[in-house]
N, C-alpha and C. Protein backbone atom coordinates (compact mmCIF):
# COMPACT_ATOMS: atom_id res chain seq x y z
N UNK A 1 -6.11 183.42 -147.65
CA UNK A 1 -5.17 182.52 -148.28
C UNK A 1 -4.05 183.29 -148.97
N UNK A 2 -4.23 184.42 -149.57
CA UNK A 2 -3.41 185.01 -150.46
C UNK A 2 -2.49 185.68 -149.31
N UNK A 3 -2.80 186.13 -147.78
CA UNK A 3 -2.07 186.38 -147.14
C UNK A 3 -1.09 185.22 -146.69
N UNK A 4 -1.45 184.22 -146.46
CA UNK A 4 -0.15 183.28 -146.38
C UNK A 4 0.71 183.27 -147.67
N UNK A 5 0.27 183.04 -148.58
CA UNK A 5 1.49 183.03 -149.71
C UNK A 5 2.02 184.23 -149.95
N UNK A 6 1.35 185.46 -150.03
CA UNK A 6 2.75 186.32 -149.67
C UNK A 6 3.53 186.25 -148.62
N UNK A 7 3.14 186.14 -147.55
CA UNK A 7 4.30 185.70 -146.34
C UNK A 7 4.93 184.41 -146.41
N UNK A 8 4.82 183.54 -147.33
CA UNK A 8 5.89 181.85 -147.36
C UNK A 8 6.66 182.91 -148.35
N UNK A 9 6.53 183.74 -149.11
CA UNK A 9 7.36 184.01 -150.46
C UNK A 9 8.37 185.43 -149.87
N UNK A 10 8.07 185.74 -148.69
CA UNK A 10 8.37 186.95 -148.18
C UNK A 10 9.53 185.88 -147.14
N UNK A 11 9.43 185.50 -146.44
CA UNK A 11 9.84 184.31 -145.66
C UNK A 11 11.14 183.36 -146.16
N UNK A 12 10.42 182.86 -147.48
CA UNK A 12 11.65 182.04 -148.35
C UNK A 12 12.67 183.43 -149.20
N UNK A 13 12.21 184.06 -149.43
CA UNK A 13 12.87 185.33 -150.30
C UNK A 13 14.45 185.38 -149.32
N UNK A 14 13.88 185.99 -147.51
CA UNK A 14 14.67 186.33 -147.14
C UNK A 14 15.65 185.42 -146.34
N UNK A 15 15.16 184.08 -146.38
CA UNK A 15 16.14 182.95 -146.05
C UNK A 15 16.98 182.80 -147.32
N UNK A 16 16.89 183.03 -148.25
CA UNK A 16 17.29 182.67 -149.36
C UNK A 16 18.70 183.61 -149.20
N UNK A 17 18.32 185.52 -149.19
CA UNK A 17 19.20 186.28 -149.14
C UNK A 17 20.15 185.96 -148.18
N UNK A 18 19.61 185.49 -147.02
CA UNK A 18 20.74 185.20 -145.66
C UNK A 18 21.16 183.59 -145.98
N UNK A 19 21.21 183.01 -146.68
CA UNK A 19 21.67 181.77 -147.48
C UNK A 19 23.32 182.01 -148.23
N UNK A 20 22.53 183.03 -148.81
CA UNK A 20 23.81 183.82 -149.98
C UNK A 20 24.73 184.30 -149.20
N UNK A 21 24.19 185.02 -147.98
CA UNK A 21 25.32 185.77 -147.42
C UNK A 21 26.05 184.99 -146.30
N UNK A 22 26.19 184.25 -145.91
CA UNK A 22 26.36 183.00 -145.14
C UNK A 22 27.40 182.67 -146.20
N UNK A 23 27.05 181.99 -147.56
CA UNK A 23 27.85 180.97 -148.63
C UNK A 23 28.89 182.52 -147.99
N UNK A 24 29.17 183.66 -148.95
CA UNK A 24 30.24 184.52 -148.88
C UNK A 24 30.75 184.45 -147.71
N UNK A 25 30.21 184.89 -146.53
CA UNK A 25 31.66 184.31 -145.24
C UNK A 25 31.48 183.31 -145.35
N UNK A 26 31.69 182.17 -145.68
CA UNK A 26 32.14 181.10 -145.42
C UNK A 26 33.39 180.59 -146.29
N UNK A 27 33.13 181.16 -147.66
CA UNK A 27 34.24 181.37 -148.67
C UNK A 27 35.22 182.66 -148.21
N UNK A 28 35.17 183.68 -147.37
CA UNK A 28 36.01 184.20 -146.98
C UNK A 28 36.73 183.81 -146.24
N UNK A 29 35.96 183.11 -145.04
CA UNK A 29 36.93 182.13 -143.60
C UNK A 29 37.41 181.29 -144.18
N UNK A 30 37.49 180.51 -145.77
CA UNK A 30 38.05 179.27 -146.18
C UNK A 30 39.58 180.26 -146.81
N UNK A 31 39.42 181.16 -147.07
CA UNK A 31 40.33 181.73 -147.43
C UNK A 31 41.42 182.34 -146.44
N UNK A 32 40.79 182.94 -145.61
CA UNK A 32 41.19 183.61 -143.86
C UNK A 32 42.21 182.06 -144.02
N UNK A 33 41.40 181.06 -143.79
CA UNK A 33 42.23 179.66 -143.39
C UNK A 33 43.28 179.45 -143.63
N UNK A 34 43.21 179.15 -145.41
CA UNK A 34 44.24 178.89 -145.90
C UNK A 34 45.69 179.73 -145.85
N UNK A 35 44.92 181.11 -145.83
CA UNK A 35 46.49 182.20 -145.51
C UNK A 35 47.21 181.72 -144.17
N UNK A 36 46.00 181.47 -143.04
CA UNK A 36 46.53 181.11 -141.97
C UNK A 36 47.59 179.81 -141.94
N UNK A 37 47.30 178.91 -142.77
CA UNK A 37 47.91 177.62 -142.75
C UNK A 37 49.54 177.94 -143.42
N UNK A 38 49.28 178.82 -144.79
CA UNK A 38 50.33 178.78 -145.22
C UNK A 38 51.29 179.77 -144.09
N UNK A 39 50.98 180.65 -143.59
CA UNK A 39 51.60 181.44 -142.83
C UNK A 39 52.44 180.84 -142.02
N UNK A 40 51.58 180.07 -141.07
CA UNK A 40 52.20 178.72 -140.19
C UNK A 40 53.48 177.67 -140.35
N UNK A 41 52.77 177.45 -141.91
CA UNK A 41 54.15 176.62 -142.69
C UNK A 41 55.26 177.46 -142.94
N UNK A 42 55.31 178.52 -143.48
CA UNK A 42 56.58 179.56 -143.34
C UNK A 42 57.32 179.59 -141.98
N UNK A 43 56.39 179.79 -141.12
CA UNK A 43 56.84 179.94 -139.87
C UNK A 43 57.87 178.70 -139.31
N UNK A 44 57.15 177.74 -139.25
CA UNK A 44 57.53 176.59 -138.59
C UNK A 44 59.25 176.40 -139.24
N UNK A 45 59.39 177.00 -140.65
CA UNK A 45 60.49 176.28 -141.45
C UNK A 45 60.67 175.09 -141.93
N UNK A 46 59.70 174.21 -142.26
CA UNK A 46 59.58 172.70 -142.53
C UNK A 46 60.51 172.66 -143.83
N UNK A 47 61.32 171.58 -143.60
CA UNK A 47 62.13 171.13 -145.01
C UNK A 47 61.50 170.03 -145.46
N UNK A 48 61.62 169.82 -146.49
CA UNK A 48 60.74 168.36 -147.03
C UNK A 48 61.94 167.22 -146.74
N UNK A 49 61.78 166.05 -146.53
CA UNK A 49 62.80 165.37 -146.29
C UNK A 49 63.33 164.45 -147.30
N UNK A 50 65.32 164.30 -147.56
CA UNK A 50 65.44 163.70 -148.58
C UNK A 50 64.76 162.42 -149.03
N UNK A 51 63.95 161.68 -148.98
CA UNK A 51 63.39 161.03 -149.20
C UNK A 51 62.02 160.97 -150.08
N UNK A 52 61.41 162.60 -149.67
CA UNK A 52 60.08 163.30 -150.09
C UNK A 52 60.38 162.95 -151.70
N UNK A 53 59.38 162.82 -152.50
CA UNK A 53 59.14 163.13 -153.56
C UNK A 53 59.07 164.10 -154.47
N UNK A 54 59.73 165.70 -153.49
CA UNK A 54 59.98 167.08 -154.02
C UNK A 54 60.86 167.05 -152.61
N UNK A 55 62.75 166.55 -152.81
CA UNK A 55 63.47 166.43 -151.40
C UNK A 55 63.91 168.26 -151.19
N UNK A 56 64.29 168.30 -150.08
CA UNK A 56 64.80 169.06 -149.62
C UNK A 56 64.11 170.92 -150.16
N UNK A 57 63.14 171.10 -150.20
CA UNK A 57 62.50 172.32 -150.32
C UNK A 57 61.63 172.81 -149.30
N UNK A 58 61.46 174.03 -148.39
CA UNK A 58 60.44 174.42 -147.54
C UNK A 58 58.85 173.99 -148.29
N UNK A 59 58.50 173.60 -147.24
CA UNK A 59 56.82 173.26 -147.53
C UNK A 59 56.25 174.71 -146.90
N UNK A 60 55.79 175.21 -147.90
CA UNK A 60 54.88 176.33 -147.86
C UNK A 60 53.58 176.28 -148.62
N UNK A 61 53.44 175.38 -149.50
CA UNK A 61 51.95 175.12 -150.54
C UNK A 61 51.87 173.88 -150.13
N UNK A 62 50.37 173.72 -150.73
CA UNK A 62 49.55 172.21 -151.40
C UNK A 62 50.81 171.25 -151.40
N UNK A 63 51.03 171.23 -152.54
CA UNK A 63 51.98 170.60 -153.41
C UNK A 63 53.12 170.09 -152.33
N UNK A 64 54.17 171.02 -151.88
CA UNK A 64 54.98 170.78 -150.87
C UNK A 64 54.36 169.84 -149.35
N UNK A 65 53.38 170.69 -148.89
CA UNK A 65 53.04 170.11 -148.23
C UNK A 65 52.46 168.01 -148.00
N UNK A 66 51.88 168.08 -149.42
CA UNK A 66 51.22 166.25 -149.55
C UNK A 66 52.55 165.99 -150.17
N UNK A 67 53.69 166.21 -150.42
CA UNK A 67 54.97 165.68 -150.82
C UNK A 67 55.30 164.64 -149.24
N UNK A 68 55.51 165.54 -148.32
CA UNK A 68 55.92 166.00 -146.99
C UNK A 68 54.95 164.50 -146.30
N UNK A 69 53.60 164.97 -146.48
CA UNK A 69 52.62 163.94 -146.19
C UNK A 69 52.77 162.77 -146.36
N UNK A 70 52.94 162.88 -147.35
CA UNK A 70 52.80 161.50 -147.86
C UNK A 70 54.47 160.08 -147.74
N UNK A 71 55.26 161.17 -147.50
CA UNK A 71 57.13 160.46 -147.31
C UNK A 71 56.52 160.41 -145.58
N UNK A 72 56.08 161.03 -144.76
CA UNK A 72 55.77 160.72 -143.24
C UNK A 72 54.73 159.38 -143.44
N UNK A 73 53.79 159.11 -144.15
CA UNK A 73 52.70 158.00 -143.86
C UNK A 73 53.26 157.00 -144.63
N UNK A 74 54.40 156.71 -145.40
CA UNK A 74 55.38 155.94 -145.89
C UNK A 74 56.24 155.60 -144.84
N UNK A 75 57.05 156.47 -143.92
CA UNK A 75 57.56 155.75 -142.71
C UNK A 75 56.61 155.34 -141.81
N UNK A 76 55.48 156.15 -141.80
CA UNK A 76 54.56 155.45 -140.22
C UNK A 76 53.83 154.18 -140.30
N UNK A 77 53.57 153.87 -141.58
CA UNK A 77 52.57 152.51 -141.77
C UNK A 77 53.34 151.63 -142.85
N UNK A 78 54.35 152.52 -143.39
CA UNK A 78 55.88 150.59 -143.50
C UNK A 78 55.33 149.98 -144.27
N UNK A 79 55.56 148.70 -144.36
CA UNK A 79 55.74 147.83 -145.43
C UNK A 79 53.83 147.08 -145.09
N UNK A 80 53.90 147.08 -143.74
CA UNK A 80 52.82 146.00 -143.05
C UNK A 80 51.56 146.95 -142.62
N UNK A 81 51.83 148.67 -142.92
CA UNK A 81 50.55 149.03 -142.37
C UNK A 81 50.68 149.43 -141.03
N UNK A 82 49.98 150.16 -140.37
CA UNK A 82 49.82 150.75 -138.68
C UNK A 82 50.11 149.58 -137.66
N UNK A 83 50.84 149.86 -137.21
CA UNK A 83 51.25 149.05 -135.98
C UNK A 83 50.29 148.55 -134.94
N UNK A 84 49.79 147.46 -134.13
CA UNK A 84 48.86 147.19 -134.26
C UNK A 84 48.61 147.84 -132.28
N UNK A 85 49.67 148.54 -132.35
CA UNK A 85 49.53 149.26 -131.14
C UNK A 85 48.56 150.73 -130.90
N UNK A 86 48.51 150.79 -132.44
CA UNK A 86 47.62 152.21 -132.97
C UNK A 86 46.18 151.78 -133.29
N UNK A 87 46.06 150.36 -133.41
CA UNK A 87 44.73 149.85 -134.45
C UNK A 87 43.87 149.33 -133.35
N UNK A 88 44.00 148.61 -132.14
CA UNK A 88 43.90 147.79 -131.11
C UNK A 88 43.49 146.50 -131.85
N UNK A 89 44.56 146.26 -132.75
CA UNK A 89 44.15 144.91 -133.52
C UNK A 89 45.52 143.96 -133.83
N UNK A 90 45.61 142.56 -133.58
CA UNK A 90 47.05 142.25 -133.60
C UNK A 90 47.18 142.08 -135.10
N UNK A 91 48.20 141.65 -135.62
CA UNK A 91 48.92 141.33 -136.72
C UNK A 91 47.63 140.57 -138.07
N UNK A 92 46.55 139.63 -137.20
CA UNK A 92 46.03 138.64 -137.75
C UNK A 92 44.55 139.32 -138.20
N UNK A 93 44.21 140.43 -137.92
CA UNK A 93 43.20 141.46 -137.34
C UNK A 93 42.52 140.77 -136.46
N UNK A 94 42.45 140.52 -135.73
CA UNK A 94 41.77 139.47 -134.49
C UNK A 94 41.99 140.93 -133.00
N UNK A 95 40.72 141.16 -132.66
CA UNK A 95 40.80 142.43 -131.48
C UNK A 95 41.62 141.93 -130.31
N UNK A 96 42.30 143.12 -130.00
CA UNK A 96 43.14 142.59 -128.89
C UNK A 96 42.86 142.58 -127.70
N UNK A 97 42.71 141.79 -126.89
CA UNK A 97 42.03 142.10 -125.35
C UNK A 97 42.64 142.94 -124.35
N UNK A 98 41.65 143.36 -123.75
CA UNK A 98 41.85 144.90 -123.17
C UNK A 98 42.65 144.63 -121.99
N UNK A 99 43.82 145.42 -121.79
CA UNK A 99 45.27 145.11 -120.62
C UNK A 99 44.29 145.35 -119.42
């Protein structure tokens, strides 16, 4: 008996260590990411548009970027919401039958 519980504690010990080291790359690739994203946004040259809520500045951060976001999902879904060509639902929400 005492040989199984040193081996569950030998067992959990070292899932535990490869637990930990797993969390660290994974917080490194979230980081890898984000450089990657902002990099991208430099690249591309995105202006925020006069309309944005921070107008006319390159989106390179957070901040810039959900400015940007959020003035695009303000023109795409309007006064009435997604067009019901995107939803497959007409105006009334009633499903639309298939062409």
């Amino acid at each position: 008996m005492e040989t199984v519980s040193k081996f569950a504690v030998v067992v959990a010990m070292a899932l535990g260590i490869r637990m930990i080291a797993l969390g660290g790359v994974f917080v490194a690739m979230g980081m890898d990411a984000k450089g990657d994203i902002h990099d991208a946004l430099v690249k591309e040259q995105v202006i925020t548009s006069k309309d944005a809520p921070i107008p006319g500045v390159l989106v390179q951060d957070a901040k810039t970027a959900k400015a940007q976001q959020d003035t695009i999902e303000g023109h795409t879904f309007g006064r009435w919401g997604p067009s019901p060509r995107w939803t497959g639902k007409t105006l009334t929400g009633k499903p639309t039958s298939p062409a």
